[in-house]
Protein backbone atom coordinates (compact mmCIF):
# COMPACT_ATOMS: atom_id res chain seq x y z
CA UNK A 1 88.21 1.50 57.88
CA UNK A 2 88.61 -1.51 55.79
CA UNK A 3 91.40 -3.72 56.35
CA UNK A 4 93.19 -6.48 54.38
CA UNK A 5 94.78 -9.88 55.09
CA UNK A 6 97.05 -11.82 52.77
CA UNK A 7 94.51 -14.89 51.79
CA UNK A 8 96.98 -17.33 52.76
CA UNK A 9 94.44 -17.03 56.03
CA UNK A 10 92.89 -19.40 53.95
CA UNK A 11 94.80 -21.89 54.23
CA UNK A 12 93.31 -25.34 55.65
CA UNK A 13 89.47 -23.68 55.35
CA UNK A 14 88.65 -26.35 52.08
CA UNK A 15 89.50 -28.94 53.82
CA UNK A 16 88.18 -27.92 57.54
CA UNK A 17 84.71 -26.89 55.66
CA UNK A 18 84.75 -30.18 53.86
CA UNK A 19 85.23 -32.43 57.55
CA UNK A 20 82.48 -30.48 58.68
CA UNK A 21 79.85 -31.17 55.64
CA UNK A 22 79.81 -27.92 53.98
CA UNK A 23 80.28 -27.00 50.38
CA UNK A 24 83.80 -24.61 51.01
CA UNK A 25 83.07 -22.96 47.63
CA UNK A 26 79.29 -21.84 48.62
CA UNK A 27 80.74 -20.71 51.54
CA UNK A 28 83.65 -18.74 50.01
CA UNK A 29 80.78 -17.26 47.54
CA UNK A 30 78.09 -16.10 50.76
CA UNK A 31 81.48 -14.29 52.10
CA UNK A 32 81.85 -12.18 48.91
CA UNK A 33 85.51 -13.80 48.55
CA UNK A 34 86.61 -15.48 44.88
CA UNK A 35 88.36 -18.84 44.63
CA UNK A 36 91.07 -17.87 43.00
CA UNK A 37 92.54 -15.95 45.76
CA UNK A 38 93.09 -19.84 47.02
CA UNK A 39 95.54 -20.32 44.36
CA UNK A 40 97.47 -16.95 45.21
CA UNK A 41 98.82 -16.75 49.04
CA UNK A 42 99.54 -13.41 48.58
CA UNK A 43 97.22 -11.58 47.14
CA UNK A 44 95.14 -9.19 49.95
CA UNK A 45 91.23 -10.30 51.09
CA UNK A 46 89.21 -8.52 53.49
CA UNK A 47 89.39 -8.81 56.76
CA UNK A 48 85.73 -8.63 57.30
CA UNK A 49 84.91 -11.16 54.17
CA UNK A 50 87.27 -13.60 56.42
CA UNK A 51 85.49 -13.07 59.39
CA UNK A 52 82.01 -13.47 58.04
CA UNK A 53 83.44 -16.70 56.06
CA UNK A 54 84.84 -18.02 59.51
CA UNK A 55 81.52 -17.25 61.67
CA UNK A 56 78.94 -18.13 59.15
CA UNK A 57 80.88 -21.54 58.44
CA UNK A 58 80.74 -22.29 62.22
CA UNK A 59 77.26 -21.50 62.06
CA UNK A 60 76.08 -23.28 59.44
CA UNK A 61 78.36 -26.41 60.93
CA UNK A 62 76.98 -25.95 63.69
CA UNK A 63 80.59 -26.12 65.29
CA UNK A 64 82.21 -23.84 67.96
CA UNK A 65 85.85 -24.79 67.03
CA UNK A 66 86.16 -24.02 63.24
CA UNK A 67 88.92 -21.28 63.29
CA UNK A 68 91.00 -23.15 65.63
CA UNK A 69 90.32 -26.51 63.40
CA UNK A 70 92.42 -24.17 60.82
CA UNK A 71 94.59 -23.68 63.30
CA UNK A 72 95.75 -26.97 63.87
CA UNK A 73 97.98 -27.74 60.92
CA UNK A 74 99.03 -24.42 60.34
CA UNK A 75 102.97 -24.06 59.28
CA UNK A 76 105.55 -21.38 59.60
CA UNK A 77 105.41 -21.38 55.71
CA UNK A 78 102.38 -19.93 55.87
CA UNK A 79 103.41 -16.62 57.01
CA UNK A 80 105.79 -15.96 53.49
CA UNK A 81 108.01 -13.82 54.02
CA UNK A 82 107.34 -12.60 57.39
CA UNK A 83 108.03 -15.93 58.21
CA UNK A 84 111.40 -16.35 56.68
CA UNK A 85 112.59 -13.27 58.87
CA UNK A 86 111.52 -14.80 61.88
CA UNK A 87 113.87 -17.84 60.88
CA UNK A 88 116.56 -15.26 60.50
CA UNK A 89 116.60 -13.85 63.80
CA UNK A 90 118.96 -15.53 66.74
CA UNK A 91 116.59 -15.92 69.76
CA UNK A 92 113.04 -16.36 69.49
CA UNK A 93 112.47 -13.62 71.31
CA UNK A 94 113.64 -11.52 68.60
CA UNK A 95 111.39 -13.72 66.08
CA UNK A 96 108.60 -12.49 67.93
CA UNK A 97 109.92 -8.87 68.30
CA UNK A 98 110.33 -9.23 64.25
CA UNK A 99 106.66 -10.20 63.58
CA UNK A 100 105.52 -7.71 66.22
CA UNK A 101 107.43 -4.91 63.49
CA UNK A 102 105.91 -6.94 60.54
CA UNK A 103 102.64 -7.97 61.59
CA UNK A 104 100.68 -5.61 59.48
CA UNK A 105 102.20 -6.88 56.07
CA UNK A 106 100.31 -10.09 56.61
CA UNK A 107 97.17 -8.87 58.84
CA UNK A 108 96.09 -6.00 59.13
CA UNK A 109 93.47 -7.00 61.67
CA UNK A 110 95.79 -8.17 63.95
CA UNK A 111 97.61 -6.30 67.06
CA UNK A 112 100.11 -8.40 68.72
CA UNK A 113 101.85 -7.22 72.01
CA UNK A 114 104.63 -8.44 74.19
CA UNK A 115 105.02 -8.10 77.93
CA UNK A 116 107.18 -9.52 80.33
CA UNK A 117 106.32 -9.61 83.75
CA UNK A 118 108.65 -11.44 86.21
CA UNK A 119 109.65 -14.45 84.66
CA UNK A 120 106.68 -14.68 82.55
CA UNK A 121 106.01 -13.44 79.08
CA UNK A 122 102.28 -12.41 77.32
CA UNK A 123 101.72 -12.92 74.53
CA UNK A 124 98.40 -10.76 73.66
CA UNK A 125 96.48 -10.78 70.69
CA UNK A 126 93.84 -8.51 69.57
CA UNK A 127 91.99 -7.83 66.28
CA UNK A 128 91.11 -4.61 64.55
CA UNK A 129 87.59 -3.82 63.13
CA UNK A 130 85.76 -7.06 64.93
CA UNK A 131 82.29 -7.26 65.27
CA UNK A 132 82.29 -8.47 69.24
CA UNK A 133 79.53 -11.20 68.67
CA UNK A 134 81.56 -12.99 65.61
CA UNK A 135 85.22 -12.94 67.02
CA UNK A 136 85.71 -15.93 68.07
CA UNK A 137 86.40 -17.71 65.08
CA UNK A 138 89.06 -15.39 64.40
CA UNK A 139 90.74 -14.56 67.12
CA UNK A 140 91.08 -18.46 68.02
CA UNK A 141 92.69 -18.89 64.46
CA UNK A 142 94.70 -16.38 65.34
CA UNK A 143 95.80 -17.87 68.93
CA UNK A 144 95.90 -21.22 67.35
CA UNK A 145 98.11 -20.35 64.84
CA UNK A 146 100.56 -18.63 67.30
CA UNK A 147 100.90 -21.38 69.32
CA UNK A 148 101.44 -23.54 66.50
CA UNK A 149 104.49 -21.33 65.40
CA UNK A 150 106.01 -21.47 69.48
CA UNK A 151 106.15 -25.37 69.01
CA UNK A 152 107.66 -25.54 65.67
CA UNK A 153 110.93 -23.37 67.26
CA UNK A 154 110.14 -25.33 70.62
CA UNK A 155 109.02 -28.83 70.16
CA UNK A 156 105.97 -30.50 70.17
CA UNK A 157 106.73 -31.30 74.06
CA UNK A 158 106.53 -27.69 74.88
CA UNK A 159 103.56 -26.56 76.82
CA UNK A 160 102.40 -22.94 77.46
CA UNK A 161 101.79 -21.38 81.14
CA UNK A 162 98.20 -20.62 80.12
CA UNK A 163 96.37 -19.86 77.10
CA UNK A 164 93.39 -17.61 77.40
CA UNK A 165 90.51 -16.27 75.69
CA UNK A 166 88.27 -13.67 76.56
CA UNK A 167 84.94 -14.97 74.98
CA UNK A 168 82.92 -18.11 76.79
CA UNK A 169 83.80 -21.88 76.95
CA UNK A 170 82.37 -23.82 74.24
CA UNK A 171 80.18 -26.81 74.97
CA UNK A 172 82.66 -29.03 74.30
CA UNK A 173 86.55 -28.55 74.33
CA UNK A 174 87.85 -31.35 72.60
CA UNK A 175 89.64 -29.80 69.88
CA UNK A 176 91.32 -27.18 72.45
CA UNK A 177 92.46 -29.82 74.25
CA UNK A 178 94.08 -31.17 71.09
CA UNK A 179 95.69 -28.12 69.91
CA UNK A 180 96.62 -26.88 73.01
CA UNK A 181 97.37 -30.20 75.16
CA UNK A 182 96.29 -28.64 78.35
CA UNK A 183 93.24 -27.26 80.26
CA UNK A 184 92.61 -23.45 78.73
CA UNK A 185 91.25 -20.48 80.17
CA UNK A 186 88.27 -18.70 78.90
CA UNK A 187 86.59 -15.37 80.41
CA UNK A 188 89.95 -14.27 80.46
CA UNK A 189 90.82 -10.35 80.43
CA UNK A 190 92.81 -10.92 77.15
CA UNK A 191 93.17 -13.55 74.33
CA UNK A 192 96.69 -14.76 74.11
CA UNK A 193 99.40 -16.94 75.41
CA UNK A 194 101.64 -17.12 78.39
CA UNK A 195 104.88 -18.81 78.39
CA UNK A 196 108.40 -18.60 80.48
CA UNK A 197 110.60 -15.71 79.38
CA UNK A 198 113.52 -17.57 79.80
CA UNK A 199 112.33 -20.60 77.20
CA UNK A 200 112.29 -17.76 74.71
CA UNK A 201 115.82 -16.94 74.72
CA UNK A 202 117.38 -20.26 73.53
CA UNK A 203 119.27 -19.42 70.32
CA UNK A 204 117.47 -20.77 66.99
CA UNK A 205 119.49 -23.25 64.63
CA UNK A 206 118.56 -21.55 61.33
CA UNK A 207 119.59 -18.00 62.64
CA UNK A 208 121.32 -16.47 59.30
CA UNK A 209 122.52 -12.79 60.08
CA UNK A 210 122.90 -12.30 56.24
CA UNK A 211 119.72 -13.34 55.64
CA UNK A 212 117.80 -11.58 58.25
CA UNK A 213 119.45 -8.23 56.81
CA UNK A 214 118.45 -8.70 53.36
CA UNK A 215 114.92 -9.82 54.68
CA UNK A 216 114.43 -7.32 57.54
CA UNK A 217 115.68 -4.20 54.19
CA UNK A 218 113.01 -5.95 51.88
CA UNK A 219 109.89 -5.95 54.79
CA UNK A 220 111.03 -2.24 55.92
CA UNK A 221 110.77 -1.35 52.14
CA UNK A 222 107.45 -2.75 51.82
CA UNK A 223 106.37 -1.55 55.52
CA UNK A 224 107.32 2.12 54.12
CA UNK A 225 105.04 1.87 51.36
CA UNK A 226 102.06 0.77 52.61
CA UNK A 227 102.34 4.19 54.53
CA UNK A 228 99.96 3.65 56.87
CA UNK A 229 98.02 6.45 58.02
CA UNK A 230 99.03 7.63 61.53
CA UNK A 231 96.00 8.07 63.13
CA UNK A 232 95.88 4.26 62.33
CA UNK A 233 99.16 3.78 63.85
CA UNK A 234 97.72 5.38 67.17
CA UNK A 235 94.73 3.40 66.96
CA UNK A 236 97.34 0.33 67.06
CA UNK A 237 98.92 1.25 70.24
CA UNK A 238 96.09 2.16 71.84
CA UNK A 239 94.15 -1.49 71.21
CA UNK A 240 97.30 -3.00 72.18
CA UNK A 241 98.17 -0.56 75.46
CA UNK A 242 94.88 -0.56 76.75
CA UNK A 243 94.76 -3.70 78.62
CA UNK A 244 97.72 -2.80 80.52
CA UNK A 245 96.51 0.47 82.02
CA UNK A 246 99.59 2.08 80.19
CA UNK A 247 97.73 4.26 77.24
CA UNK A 248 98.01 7.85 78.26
CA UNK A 249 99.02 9.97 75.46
CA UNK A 250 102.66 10.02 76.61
CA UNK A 251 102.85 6.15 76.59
CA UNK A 252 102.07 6.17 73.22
CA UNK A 253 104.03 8.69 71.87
CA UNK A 254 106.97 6.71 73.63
CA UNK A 255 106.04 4.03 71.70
CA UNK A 256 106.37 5.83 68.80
CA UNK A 257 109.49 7.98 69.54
CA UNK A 258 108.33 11.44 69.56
CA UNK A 259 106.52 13.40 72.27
CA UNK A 260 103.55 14.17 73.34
CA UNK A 261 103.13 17.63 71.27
CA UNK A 262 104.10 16.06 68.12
CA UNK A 263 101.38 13.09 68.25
CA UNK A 264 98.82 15.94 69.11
CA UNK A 265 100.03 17.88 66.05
CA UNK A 266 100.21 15.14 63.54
CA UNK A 267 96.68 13.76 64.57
CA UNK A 268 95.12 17.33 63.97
CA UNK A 269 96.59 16.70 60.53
CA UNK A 270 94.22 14.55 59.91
CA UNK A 271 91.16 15.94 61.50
CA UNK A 272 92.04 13.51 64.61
CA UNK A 273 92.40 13.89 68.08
CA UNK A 274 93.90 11.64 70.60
CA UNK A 275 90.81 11.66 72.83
CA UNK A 276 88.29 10.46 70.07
CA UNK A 277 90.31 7.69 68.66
CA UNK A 278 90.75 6.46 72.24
CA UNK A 279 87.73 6.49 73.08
CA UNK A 280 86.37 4.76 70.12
CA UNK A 281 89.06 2.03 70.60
CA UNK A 282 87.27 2.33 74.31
CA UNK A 283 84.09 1.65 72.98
CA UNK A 284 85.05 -1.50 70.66
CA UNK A 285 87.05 -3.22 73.87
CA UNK A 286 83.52 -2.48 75.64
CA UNK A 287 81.25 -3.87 73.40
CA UNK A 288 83.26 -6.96 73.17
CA UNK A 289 83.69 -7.27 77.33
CA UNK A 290 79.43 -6.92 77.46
CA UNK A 291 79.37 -9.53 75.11
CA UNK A 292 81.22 -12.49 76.18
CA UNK A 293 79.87 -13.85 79.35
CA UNK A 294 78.64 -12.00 82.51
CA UNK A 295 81.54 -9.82 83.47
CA UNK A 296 80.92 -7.41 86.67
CA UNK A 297 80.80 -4.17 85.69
CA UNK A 298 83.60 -3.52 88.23
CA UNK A 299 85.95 -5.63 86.60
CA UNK A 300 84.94 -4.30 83.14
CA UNK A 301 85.75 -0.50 84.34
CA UNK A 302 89.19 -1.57 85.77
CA UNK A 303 89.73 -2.92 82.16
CA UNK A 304 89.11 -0.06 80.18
CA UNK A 305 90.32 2.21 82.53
CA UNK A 306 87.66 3.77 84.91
CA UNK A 307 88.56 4.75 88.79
CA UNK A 308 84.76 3.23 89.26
CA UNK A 309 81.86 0.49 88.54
CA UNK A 310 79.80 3.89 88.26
CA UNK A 311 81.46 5.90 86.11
CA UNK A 312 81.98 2.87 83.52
CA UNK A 313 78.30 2.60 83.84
CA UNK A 314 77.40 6.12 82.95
CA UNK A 315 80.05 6.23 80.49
CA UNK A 316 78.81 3.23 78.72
CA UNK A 317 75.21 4.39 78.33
CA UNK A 318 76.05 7.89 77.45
CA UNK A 319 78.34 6.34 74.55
CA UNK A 320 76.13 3.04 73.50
CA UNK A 321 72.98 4.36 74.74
CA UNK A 322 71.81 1.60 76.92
CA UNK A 323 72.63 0.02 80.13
CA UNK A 324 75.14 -2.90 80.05
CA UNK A 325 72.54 -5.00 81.01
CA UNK A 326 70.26 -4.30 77.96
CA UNK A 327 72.82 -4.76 75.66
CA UNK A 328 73.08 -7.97 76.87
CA UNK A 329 69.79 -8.35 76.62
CA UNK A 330 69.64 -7.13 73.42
CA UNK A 331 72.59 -9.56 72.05
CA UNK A 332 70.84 -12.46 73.49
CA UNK A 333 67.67 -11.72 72.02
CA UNK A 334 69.34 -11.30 68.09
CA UNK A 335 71.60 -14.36 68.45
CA UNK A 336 68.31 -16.74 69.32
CA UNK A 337 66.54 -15.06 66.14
CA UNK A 338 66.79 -17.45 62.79
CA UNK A 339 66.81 -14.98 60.74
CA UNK A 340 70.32 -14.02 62.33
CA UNK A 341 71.75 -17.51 61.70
């Protein structure tokens, strides 16, 4: 499926190309996007032009940090008018709640989830339609860019729990360090943030209850027609349910507000079935967990599921055709090939 993004994404990439010595218009051009999308935050780029543009720039800077260099100045502005609801809302809990419902009218690549556990609250982000070996650009724009928006309701003395990533530390870490202002975690079983529940609940100074209704009608308006399909919509909950080991059917037809029956039925609408779309969001979440770092394959099954190291092993070859070991070896042998670069 193709997806879109609103190509204020863009924003910051001219000058982050430029600090790093490349020619941002070249690069724009090799990605298949037009300029003058730059001069038009709204209007909708592909996902997968972005994430090409983001990868091949750190390539060709030969840079591991270019998405979260974007990151860095990023603004609540940025985020039009999902961002004006968030400034609507009381708490920013709620803020987050809001762009949880509204996600999709600026990305939609992006899954965002929320879960509180104890005192603590995730904060997990996942993308949609990623090619495993070229994510990190992305998803540590995307990361980036969250954390970013917790400060600017927070202050720029507030510090996360933990921020994690599931691909490999770069060589050097300066940059995170920067951003971030504290050690991060890589290897991780998710990419996101962690934070105190309770640092989420202070009231925000430019809560308007007018304005959040008038904002909240117009997204709703423009959420119901995009009518997204719902085999899409279970493909959603699924990427973002996963993780947690909560993702039988009747989980996500919770999530949804219907039963069980009725997500069957409406999925065989459209020539769907739970089972397959599950287990190709299975297979995504696996090539991306074979291809950062040197997970055991007994932490990988508990990941995506499996009672066993063995069964995730037999399930894995039978769906990618190899052994996770291959693919690995596979993966290492195409990213040391030039003609790859």
């Amino acid at each position: 499926m193709r997806y879109l993004i609103r190509s204020s994404a863009l924003t910051n990439y001219i000058r982050v190309a430029r600090e790093v010595g490349l020619d941002p218009y070249r690069q724009l051009s090799k990605a298949g996007i037009r300029r003058s999308v730059l001069l038009d935050p709204a209007a909708m780029i592909s996902a997968e032009a972005m994430r090409r543009l983001l990868a091949a720039s750190a390539r060709a800077a030969g840079v591991e940090d270019f998405g979260l260099r974007m990151a860095e100045t990023r603004q609540l502005t940025d985020l039009g008018p999902l961002g004006i609801a968030m400034q609507g809302e009381p708490t920013l809990r709620r803020a987050l709640e809001s762009m949880v419902r509204y996600l999709r009218l600026q990305s939609e690549t992006i899954v965002m989830t929320i879960e509180e556990v104890d005192d603590l609250l995730i904060i997990r982000e996942a993308l949609l339609g990623e090619s495993p070996a070229s994510q990190r650009q992305s998803i540590e724009l995307v990361v980036g860019g969250m954390y970013r928006l917790l400060r600017r309701f927070l202050g720029d003395s507030w510090k996360a729990q933990s921020i994690c990533f599931t691909h490999p530390a770069p060589s050097e870490s300066t940059t995170h360090s920067r951003v971030f202002g504290m050690p991060v975690l890589f290897n991780q079983d998710f990419d996101g943030i962690v934070c105190r529940a309770a640092e989420l609940e202070a009231p925000l100074v430019s809560y308007d209850p007018v304005m959040a209704r008038e904002v909240r009608q117009h997204l709703d308006n423009l959420l119901a027609e995009s009518d997204e399909a719902y085999p899409e919509k279970v493909r959603r909950l699924i990427l973002a349910l996963l993780p947690s080991g909560a993702c039988s059917v009747e989980h996500v037809a919770e999530h949804l507000g219907v039963d069980r029956r009725t997500v069957h039925r409406r999925l065989s609408r459209h020539g769907e079935s739970y089972y397959t779309i599950y287990n190709s969001v299975r297979v995504d979440l696996a090539r991306r967990l074979a291809t950062t770092g040197d997970r055991p394959l007994a932490e990988m099954a508990d990941l995506l599921g499996f009672a066993s190291a063995s069964a995730f092993a037999r399930w894995f070859g039978s769906n990618l055709g190899c052994t996770v070991s291959v693919w690995r070896t596979r993966l290492t042998g195409s990213q040391n090939d030039p003609s790859e670069a």
